[in-house]
Protein backbone atom coordinates (compact mmCIF):
# COMPACT_ATOMS: atom_id res chain seq x y z
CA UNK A 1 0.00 0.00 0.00
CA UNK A 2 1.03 3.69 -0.96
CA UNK A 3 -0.01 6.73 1.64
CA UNK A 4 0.53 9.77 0.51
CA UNK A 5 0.83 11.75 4.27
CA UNK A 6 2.32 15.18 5.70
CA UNK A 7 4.99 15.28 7.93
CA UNK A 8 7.72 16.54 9.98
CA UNK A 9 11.34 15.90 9.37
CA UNK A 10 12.75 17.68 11.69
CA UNK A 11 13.19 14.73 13.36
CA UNK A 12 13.16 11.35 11.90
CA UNK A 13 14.11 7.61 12.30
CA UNK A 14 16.76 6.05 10.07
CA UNK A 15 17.64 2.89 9.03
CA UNK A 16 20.18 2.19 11.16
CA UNK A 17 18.42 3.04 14.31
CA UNK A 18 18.47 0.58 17.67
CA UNK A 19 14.85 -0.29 17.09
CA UNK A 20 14.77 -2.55 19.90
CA UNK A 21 13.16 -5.20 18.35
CA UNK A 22 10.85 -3.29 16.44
CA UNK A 23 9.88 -3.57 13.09
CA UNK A 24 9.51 -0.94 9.96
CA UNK A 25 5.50 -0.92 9.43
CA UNK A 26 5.89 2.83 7.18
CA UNK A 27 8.94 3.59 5.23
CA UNK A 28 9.22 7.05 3.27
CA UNK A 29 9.73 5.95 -0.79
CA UNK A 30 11.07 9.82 -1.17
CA UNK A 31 13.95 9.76 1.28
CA UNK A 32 13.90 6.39 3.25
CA UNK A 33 13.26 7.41 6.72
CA UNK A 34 10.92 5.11 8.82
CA UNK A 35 7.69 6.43 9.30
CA UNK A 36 6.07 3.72 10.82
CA UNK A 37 7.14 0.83 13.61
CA UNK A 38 5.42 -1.96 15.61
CA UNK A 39 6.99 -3.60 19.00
CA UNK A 40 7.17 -7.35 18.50
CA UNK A 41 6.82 -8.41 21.55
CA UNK A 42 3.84 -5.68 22.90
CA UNK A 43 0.83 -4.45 21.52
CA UNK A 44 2.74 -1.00 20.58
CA UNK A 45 2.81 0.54 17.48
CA UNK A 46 3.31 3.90 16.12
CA UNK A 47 3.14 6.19 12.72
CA UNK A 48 5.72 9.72 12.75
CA UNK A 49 3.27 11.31 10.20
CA UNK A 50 -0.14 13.05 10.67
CA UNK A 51 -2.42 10.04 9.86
CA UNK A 52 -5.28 12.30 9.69
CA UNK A 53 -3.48 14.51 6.91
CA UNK A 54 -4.51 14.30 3.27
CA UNK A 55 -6.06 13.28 1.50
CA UNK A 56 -9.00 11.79 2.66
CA UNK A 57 -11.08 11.63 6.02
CA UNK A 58 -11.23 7.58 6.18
CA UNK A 59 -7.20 7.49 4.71
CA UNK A 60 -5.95 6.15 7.52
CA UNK A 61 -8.95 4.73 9.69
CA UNK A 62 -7.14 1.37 9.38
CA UNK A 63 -4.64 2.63 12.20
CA UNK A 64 -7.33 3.61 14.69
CA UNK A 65 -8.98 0.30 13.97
CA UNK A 66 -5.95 -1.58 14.64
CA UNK A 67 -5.58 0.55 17.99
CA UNK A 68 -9.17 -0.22 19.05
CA UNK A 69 -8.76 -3.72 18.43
CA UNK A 70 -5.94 -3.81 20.44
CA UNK A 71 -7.72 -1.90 23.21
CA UNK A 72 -10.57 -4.85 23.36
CA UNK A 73 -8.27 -7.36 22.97
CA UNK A 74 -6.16 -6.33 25.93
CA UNK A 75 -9.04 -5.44 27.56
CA UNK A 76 -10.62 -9.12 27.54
CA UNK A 77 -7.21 -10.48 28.60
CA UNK A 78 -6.89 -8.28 31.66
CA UNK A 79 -10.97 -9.27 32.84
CA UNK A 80 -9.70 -12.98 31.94
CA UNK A 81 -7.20 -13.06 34.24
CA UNK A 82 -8.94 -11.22 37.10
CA UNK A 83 -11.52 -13.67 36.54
CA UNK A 84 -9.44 -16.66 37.62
């Protein structure tokens, strides 16, 4: 998939960055800085452009689904475990 997204680089990740066991989710095709990583190991993940940007209003509504998932799913987890 191809976003086309506003951003900021005046700061930005690189390629050779410690990711910490993260991996590249977004990479810039213009100039090859990550715009995009998810932890491995956690339910974390993260975009460094404006997801709501350009240039439409449901562009990026797969990221806030993916975070609301993750919400529930952590959610039921949590009230599993208290249950037991």
């Amino acid at each position: 998939m191809v976003e086309i997204s506003a951003h900021n680089h005046g700061f930005a990740v690189s390629e050779d960055s410690q990711l910490g066991g993260a991996e590249v989710t977004h990479m810039n095709l213009n100039d090859n800085s990550i715009e995009g990583i998810r932890d491995t190991e956690r339910s974390v993940f993260s975009v460094q452009y404006h997801p709501e940007a350009a240039p439409g209003p449901h562009h990026s509504l797969y990221l806030f689904d993916e975070f609301v998932k993750q919400v529930h799913s952590t959610a039921a987890s949590q009230s599993r475990s208290r249950d037991r």
